[in-house]
N, C-alpha and C. Protein backbone atom coordinates (compact mmCIF):
# COMPACT_ATOMS: atom_id res chain seq x y z
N UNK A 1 52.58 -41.90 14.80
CA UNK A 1 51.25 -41.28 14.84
C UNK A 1 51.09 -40.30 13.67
N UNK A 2 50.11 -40.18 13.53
CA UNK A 2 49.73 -39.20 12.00
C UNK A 2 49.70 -38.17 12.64
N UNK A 3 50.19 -37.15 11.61
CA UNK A 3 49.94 -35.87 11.96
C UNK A 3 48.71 -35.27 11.32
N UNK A 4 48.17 -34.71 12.07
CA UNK A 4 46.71 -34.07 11.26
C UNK A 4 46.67 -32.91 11.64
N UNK A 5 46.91 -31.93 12.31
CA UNK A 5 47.31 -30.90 12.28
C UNK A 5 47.57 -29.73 10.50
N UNK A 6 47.12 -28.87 10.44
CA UNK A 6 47.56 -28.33 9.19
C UNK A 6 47.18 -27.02 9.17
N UNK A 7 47.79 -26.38 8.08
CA UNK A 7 47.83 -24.54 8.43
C UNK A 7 46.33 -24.00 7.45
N UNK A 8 45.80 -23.66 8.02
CA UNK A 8 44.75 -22.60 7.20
C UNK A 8 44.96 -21.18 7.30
N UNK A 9 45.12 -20.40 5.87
CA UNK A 9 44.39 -19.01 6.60
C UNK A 9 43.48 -18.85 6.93
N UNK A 10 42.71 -17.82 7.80
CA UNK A 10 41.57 -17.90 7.81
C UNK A 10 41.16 -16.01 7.34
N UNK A 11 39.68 -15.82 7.47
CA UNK A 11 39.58 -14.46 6.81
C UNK A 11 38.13 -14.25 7.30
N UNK A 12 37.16 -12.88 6.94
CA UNK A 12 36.62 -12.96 7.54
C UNK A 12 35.39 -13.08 6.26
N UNK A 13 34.02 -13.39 6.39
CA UNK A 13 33.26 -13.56 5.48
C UNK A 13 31.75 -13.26 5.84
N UNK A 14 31.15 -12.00 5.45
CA UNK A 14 30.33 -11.26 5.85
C UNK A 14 30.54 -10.54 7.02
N UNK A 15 29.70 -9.66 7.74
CA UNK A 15 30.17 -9.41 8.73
C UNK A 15 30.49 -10.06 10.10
N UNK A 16 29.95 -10.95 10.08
CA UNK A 16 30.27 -11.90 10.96
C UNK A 16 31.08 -12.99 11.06
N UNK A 17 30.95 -13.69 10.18
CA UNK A 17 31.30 -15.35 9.85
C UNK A 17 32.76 -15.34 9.57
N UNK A 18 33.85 -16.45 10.07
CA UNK A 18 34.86 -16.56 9.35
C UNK A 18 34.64 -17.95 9.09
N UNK A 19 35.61 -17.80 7.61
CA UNK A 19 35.98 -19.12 6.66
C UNK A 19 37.58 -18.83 6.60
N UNK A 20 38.06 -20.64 6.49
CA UNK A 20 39.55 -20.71 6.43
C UNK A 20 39.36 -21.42 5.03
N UNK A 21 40.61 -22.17 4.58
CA UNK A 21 40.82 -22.37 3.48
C UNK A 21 42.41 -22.91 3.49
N UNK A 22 42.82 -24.28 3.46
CA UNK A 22 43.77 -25.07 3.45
C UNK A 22 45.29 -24.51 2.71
N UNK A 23 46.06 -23.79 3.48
CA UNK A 23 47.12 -23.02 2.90
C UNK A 23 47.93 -24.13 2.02
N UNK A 24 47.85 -24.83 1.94
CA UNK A 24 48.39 -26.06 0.71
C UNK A 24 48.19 -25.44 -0.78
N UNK A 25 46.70 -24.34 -0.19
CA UNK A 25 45.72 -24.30 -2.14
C UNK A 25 46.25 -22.62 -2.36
N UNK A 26 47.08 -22.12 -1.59
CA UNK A 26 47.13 -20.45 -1.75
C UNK A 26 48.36 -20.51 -2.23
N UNK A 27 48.52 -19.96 -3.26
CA UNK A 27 50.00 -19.28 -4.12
C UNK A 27 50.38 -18.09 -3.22
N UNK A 28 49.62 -17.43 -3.14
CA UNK A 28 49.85 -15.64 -2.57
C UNK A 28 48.56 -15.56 -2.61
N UNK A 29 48.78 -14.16 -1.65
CA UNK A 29 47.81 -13.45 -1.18
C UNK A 29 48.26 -11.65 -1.51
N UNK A 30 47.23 -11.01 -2.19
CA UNK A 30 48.08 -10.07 -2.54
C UNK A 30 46.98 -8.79 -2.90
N UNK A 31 46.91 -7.29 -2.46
CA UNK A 31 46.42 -6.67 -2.16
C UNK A 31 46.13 -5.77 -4.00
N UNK A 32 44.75 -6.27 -4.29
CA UNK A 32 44.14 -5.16 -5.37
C UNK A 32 43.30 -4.21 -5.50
N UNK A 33 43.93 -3.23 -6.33
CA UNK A 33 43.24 -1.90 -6.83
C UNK A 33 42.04 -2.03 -7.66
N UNK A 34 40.96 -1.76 -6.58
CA UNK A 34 39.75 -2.13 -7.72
C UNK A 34 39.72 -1.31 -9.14
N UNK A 35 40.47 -0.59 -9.08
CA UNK A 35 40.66 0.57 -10.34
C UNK A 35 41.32 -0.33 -11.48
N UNK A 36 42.02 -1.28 -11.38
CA UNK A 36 42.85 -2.47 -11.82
C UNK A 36 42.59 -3.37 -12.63
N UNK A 37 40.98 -3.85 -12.04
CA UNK A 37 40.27 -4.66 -12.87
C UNK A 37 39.71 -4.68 -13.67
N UNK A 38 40.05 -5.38 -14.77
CA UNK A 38 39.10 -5.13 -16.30
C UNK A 38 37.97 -5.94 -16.33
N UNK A 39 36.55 -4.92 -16.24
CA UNK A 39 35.52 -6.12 -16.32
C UNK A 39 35.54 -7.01 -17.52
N UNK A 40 34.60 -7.82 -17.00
CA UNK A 40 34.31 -9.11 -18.35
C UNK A 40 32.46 -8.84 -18.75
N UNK A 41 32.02 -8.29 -19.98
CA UNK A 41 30.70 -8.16 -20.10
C UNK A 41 30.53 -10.00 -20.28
N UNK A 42 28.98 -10.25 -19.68
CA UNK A 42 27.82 -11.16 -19.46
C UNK A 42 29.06 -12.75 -18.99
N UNK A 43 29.35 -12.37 -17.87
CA UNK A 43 29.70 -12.78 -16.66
C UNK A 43 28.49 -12.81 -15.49
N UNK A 44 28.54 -13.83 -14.50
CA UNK A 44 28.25 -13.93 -13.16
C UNK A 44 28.59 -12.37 -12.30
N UNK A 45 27.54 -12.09 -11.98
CA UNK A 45 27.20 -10.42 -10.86
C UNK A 45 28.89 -10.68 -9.86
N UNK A 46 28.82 -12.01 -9.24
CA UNK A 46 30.43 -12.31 -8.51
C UNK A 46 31.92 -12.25 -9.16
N UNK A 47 32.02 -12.81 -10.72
CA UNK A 47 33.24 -12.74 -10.78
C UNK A 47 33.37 -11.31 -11.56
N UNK A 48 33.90 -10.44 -10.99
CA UNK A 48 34.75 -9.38 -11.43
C UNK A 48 35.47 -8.87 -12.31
N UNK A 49 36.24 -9.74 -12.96
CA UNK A 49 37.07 -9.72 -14.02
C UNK A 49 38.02 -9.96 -14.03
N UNK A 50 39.12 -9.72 -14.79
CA UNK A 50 40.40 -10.02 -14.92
C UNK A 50 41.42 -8.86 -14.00
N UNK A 51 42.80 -9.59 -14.07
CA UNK A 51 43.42 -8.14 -13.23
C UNK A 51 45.01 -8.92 -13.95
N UNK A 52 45.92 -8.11 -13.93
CA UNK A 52 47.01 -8.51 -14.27
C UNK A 52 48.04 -9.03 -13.22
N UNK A 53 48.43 -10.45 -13.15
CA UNK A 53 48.80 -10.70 -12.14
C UNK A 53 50.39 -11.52 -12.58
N UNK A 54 51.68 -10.94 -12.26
CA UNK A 54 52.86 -11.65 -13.01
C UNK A 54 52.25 -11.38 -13.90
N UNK A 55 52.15 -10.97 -15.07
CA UNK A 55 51.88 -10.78 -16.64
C UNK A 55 50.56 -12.11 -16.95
N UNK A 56 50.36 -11.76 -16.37
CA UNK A 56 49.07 -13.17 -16.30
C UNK A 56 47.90 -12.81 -16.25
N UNK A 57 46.78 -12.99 -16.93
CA UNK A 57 45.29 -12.45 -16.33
C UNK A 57 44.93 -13.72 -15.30
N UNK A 58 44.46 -12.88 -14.21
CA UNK A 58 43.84 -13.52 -13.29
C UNK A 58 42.72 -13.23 -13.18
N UNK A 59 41.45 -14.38 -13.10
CA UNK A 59 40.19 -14.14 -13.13
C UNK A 59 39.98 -13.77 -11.23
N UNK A 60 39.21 -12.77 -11.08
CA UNK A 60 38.63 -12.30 -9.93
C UNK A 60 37.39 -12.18 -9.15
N UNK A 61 36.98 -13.21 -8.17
CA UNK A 61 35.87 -13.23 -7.95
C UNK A 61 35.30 -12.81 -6.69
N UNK A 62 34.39 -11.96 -6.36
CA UNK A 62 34.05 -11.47 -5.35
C UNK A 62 33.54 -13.06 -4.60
N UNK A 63 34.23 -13.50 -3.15
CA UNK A 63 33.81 -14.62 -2.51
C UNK A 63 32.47 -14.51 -1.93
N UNK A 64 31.93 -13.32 -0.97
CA UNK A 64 31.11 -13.63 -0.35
C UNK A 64 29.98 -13.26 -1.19
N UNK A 65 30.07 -12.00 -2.73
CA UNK A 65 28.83 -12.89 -3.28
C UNK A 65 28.71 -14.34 -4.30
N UNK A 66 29.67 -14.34 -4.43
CA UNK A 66 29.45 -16.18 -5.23
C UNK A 66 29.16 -16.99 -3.83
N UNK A 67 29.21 -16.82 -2.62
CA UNK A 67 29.05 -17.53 -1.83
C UNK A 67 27.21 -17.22 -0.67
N UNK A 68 26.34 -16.07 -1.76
CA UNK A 68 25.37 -15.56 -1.57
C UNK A 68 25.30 -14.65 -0.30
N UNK A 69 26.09 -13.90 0.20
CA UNK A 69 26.80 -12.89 1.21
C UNK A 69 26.39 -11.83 0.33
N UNK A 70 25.63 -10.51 0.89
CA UNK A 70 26.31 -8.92 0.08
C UNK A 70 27.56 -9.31 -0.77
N UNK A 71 27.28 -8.09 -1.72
CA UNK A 71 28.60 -7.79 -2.52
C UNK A 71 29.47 -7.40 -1.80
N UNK A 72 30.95 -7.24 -1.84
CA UNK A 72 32.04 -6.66 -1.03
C UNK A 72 32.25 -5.26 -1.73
N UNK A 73 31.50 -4.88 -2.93
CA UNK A 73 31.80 -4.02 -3.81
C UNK A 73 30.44 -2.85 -3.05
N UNK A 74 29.44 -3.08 -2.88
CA UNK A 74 28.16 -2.55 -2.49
C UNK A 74 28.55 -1.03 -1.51
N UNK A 75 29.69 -1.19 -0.29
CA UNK A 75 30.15 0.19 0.22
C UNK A 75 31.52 0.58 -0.43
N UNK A 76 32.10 0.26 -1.56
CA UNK A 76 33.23 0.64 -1.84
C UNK A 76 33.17 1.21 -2.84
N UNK A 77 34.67 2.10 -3.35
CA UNK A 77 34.66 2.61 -4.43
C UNK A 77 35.83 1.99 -4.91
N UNK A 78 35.89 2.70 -6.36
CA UNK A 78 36.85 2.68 -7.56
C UNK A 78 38.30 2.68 -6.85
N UNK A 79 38.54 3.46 -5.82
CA UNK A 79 39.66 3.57 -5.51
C UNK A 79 40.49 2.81 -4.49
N UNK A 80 39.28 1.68 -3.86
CA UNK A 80 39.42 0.86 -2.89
C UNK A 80 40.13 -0.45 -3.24
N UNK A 81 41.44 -0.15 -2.27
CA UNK A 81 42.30 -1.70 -2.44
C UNK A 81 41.61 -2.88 -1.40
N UNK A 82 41.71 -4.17 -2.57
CA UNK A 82 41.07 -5.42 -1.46
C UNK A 82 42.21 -6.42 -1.21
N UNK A 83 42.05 -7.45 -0.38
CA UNK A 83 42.58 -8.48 -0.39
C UNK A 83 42.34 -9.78 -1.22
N UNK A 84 43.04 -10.29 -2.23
CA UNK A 84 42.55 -11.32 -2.89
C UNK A 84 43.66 -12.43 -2.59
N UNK A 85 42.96 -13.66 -2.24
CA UNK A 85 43.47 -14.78 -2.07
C UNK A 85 43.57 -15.98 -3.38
N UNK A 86 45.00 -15.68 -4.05
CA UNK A 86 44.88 -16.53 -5.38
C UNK A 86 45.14 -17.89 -5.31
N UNK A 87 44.32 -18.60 -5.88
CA UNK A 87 44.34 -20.44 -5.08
C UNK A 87 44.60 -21.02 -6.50
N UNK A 88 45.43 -22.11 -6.41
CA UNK A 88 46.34 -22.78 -7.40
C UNK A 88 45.65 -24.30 -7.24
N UNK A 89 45.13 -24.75 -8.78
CA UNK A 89 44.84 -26.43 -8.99
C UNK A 89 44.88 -26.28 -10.25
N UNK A 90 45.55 -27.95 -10.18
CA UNK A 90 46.15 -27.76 -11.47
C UNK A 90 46.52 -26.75 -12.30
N UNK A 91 47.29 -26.31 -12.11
CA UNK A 91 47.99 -25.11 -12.80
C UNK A 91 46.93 -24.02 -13.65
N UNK A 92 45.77 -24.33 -12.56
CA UNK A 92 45.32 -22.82 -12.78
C UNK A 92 45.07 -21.93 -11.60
N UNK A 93 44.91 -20.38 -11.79
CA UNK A 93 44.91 -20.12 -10.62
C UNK A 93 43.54 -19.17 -11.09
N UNK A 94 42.96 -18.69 -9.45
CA UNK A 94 41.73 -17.75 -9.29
C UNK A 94 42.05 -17.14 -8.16
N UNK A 95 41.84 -15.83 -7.94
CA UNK A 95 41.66 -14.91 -7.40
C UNK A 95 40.36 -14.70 -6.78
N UNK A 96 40.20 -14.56 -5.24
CA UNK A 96 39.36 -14.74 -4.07
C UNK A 96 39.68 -13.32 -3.25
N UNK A 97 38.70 -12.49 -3.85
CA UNK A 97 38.46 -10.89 -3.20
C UNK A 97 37.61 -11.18 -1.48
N UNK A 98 38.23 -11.10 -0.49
CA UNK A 98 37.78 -10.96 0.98
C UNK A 98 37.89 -9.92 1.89
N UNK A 99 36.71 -9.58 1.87
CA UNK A 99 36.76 -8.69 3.21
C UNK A 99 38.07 -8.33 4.25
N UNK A 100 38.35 -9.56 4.88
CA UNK A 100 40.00 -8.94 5.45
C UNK A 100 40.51 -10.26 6.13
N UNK A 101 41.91 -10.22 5.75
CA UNK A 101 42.48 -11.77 6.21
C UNK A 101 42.72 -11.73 8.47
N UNK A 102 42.74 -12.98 8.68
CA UNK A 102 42.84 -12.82 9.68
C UNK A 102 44.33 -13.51 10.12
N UNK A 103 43.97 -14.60 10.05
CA UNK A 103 45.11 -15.04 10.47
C UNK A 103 45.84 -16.31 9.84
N UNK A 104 46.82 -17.13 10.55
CA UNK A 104 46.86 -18.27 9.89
C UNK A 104 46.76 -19.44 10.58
N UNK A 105 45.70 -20.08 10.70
CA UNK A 105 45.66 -20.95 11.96
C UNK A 105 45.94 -22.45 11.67
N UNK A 106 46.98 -23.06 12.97
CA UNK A 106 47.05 -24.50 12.87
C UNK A 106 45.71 -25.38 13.33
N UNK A 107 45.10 -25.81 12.87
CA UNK A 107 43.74 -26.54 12.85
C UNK A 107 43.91 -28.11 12.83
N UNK A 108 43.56 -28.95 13.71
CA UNK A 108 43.26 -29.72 13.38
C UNK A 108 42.03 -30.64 12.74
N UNK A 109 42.43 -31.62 11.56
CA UNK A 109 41.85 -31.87 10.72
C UNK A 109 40.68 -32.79 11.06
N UNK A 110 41.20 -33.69 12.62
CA UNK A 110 40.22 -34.59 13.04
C UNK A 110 39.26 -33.79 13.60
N UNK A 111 39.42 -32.77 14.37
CA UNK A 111 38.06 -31.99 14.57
C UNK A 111 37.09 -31.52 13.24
N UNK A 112 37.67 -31.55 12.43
CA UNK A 112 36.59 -31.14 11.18
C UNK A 112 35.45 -31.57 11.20
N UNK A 113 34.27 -31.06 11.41
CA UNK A 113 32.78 -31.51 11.48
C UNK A 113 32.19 -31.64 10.06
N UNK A 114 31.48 -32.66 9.87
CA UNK A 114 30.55 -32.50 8.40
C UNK A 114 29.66 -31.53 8.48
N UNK A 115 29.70 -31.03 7.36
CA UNK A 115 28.53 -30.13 7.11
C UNK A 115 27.10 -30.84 6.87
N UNK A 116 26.15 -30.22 7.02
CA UNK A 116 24.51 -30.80 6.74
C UNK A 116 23.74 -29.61 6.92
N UNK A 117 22.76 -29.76 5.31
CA UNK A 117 22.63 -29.04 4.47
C UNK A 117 21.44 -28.07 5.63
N UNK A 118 21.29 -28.46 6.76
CA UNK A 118 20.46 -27.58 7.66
C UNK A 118 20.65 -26.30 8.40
N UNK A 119 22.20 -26.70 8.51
CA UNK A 119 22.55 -25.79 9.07
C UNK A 119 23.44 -24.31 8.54
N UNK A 120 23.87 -24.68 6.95
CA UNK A 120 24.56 -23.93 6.13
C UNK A 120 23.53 -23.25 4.73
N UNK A 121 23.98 -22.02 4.57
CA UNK A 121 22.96 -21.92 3.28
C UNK A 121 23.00 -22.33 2.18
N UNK A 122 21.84 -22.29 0.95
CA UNK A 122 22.48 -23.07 -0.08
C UNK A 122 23.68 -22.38 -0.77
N UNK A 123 24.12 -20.92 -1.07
CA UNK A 123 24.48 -20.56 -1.54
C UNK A 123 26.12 -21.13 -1.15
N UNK A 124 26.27 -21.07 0.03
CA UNK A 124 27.72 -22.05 0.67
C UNK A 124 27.91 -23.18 0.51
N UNK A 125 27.14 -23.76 0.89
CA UNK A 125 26.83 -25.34 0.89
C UNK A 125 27.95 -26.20 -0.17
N UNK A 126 27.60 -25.85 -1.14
CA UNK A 126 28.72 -26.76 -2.33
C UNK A 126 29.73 -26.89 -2.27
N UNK A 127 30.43 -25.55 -1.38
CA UNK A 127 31.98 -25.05 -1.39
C UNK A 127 32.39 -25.65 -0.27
N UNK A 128 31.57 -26.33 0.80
CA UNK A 128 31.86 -26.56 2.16
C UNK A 128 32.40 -27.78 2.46
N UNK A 129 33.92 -27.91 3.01
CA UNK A 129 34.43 -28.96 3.22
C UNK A 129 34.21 -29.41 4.95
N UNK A 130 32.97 -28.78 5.37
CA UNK A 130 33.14 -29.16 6.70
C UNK A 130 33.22 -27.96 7.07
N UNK A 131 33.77 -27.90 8.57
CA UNK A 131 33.72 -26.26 9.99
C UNK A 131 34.23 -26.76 10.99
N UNK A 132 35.01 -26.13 11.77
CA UNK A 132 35.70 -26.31 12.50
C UNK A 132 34.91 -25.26 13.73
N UNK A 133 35.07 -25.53 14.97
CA UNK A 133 34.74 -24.34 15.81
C UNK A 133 35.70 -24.19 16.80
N UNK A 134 35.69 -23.09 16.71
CA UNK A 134 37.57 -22.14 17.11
C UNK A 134 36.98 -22.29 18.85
N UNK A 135 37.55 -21.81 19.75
CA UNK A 135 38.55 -21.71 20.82
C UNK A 135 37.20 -20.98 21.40
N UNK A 136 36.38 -19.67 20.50
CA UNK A 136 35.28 -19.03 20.88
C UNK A 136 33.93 -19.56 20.69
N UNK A 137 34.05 -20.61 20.49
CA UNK A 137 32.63 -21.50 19.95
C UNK A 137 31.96 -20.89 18.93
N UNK A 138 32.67 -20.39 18.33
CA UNK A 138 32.34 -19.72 16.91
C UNK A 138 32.61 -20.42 15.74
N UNK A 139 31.82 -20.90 14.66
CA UNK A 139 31.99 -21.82 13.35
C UNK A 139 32.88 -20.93 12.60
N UNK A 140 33.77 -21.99 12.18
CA UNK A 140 35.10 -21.63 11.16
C UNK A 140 34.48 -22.14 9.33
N UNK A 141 33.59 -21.58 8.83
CA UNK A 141 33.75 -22.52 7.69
C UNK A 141 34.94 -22.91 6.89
N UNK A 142 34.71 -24.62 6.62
CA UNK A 142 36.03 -24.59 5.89
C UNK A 142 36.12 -24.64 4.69
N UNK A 143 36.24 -23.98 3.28
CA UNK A 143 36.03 -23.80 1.97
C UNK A 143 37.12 -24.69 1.67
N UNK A 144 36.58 -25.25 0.45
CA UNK A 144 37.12 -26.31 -0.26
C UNK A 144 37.73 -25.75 -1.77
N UNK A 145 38.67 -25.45 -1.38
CA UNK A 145 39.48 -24.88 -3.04
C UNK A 145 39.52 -25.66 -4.57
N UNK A 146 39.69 -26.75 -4.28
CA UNK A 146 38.93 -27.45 -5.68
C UNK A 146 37.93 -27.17 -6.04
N UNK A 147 36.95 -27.10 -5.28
CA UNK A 147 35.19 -27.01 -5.25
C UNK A 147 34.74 -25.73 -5.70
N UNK A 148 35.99 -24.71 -5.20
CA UNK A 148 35.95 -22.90 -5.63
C UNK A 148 36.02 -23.16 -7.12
N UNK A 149 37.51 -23.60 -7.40
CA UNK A 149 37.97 -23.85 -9.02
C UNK A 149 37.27 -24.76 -9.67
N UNK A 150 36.41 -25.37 -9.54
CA UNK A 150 35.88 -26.25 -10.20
C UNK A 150 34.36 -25.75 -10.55
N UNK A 151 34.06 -24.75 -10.04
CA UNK A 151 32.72 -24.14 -9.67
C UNK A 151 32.21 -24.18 -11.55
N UNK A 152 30.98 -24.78 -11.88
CA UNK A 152 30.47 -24.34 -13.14
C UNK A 152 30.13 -22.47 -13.67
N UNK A 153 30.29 -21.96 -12.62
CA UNK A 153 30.40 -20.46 -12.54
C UNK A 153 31.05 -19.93 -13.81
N UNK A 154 32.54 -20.39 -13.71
CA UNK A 154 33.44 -20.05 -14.45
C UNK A 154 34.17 -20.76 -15.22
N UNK A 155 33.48 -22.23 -15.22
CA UNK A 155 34.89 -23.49 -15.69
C UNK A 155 34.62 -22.92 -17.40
N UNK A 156 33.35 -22.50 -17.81
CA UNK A 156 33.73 -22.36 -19.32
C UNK A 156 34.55 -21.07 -19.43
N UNK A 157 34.77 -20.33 -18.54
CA UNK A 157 35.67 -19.14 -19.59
C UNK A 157 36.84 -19.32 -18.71
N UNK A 158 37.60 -20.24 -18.04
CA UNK A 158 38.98 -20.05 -17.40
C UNK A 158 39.68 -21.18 -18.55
């Protein structure tokens, strides 16, 4: 029998909503100093900038506004550490600033529902590999990490 079963983290996305994201696509997860980040002038309002990661610049993008959510930046300051989730394709990686991780859940894959474009906004929509609904009848969106990295957002300056 196939196994379909598989690990997501999941996290939370706006104040309400959680989205998971296929732990296959996460290198690390690792806590930054917004003081840290070097902006990038005439960039997207979402991606943030660079941050030094292993001697590496890592590009940084606020998720829930590239994903048309408030900024995560809007009640915070300079001195505020976030959670960023850095996701690996093809040997590149991006950095995914979230509100706050939750957990890591075993999900199965055959429950995955299609998305349709009625019920999700546009601003999500592209990134959406489907939703799962948890245990509380609450929608899990499920973000599609290629679809993050592949985003025309940023493919010309990564």
């Amino acid at each position: 029998m196939l196994e379909t079963k598989q690990k997501f983290l999941s996290f939370n996305l706006g104040v309400k909503d959680t989205a998971v994201i296929a732990l296959n696509h996460i290198t690390e997860v690792l806590q930054v100093s917004l003081a840290e980040v070097c902006g990038v002038p005439q960039m997207p309002n979402c991606v943030l900038g660079i941050y030094n990661w292993r001697g590496e610049m890592l590009w940084l993008v606020d998720l829930e506004e590239m994903l048309g959510y408030p900024s995560l930046l809007k009640n915070t300051n300079l001195l505020s550490k976030m959670m960023a989730i850095v996701l690996e394709s093809e040997g590149k990686y991006l950095g995914l600033l979230v509100r706050q991780l939750l957990d890591i859940e075993w999900l199965d894959t055959q429950h995955l529902k299609l998305q349709s474009a009625e019920l999700f906004s546009p601003g999500i929509s592209p990134f959406l590999h489907g939703y799962f609904i948890n245990g509380d009848e609450q929608i899990m969106f499920n973000l599609d990490a290629n679809l993050i990295m592949q985003s025309p957002l940023w493919g010309k300056h990564n």
